[in-house]
N, C-alpha and C. Protein backbone atom coordinates (compact mmCIF):
# COMPACT_ATOMS: atom_id res chain seq x y z
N UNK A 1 -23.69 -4.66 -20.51
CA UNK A 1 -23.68 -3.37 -21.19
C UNK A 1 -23.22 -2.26 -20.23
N UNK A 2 -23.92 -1.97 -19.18
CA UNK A 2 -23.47 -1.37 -17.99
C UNK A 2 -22.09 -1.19 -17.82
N UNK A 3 -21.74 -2.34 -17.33
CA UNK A 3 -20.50 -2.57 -17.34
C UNK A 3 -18.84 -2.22 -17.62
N UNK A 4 -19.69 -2.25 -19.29
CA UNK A 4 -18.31 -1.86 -19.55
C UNK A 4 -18.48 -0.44 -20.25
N UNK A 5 -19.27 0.31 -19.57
CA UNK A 5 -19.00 1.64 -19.51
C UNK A 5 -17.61 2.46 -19.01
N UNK A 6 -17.69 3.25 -19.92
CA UNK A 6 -15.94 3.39 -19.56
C UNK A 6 -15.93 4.33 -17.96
N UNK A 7 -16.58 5.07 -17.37
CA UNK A 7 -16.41 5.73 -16.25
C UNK A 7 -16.75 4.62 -14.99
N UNK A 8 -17.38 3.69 -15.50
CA UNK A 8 -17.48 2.82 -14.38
C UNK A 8 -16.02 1.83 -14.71
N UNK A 9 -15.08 1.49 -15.60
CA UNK A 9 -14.35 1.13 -15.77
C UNK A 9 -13.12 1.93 -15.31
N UNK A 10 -13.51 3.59 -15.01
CA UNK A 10 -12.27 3.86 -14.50
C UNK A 10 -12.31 3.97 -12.89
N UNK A 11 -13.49 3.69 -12.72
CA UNK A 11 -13.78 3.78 -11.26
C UNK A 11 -13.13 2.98 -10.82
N UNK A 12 -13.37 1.52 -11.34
CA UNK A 12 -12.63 -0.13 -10.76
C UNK A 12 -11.27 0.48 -10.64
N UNK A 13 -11.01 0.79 -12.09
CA UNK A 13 -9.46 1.03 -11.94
C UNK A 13 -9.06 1.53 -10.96
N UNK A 14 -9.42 2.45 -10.52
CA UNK A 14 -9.23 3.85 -9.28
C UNK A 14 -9.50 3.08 -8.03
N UNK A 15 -10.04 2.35 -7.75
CA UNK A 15 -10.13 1.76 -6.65
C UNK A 15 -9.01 0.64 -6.64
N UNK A 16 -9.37 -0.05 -7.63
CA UNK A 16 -7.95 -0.83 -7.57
C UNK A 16 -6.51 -0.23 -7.00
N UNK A 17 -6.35 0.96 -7.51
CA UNK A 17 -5.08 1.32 -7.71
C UNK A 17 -5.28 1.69 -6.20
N UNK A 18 -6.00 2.66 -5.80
CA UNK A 18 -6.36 3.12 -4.14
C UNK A 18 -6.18 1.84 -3.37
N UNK A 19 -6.48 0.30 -3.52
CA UNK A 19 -6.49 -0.39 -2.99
C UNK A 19 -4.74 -1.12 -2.74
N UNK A 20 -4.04 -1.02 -3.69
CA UNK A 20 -2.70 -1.10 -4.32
C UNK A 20 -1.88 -0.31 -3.36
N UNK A 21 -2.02 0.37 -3.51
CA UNK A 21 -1.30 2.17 -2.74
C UNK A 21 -1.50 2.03 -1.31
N UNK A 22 -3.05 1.77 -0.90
CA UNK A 22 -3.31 0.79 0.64
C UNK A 22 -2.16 -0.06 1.06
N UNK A 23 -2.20 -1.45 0.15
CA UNK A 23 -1.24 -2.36 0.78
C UNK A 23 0.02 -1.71 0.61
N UNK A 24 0.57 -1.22 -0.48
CA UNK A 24 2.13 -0.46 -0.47
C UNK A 24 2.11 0.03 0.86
N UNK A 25 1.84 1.22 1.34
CA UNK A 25 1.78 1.82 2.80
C UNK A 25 1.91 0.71 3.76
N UNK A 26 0.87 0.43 3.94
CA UNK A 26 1.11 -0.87 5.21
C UNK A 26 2.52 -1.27 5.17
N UNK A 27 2.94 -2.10 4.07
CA UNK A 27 4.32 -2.50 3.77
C UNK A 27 5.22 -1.84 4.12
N UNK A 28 5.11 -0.17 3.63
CA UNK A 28 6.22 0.44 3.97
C UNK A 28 6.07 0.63 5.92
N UNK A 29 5.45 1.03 6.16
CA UNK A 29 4.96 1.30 7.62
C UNK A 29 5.71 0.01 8.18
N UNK A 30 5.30 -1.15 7.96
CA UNK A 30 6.18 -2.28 8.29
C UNK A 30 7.31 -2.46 8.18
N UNK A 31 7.51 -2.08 7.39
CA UNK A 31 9.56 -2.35 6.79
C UNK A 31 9.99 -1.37 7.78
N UNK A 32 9.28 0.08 7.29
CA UNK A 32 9.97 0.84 8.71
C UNK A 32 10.35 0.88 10.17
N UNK A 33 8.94 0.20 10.57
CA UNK A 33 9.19 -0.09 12.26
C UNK A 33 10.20 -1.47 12.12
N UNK A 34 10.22 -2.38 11.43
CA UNK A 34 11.12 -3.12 11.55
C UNK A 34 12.92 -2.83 11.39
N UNK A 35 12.82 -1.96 10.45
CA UNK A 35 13.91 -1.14 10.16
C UNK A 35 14.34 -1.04 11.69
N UNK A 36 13.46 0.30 11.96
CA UNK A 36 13.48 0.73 13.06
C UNK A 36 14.23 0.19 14.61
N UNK A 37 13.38 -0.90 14.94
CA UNK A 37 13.95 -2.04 16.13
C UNK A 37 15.49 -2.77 15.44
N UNK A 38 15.70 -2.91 14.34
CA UNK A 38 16.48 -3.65 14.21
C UNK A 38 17.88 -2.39 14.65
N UNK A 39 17.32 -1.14 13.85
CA UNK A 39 18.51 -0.07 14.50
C UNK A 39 18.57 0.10 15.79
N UNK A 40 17.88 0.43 16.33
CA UNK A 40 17.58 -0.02 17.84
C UNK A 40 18.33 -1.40 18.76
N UNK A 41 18.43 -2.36 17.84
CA UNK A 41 19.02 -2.99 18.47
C UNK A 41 20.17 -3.11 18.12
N UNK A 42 20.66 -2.69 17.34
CA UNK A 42 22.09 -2.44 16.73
C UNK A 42 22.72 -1.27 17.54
N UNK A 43 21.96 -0.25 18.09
CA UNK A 43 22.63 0.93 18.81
C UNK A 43 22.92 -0.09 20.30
N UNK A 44 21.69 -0.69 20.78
CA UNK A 44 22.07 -1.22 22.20
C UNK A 44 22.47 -1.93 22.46
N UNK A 45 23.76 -2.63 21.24
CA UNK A 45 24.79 -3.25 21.38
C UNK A 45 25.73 -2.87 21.83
């Protein structure tokens, strides 16, 4: 019953999505520094 109260249902959601948006970042942060070195090593060619 609790449960599936709808403000505790948007909470999950909201965290979910906060949790979502977490890993996106990381990813991008990653792609970037990799980006990054790979230009890096393309200039000190």
């Amino acid at each position: 019953m609790l449960r599936t109260h709808p403000s505790i249902k948007r909470a999950e959601s909201l965290l979910m999505t906060i949790d979502q948006d977490k890993t996106l970042m990381m990813d991008l942060m990653f792609n970037r520094g990799r980006i990054h070195k790979e230009l890096l090593v393309d200039l000190s060619c």
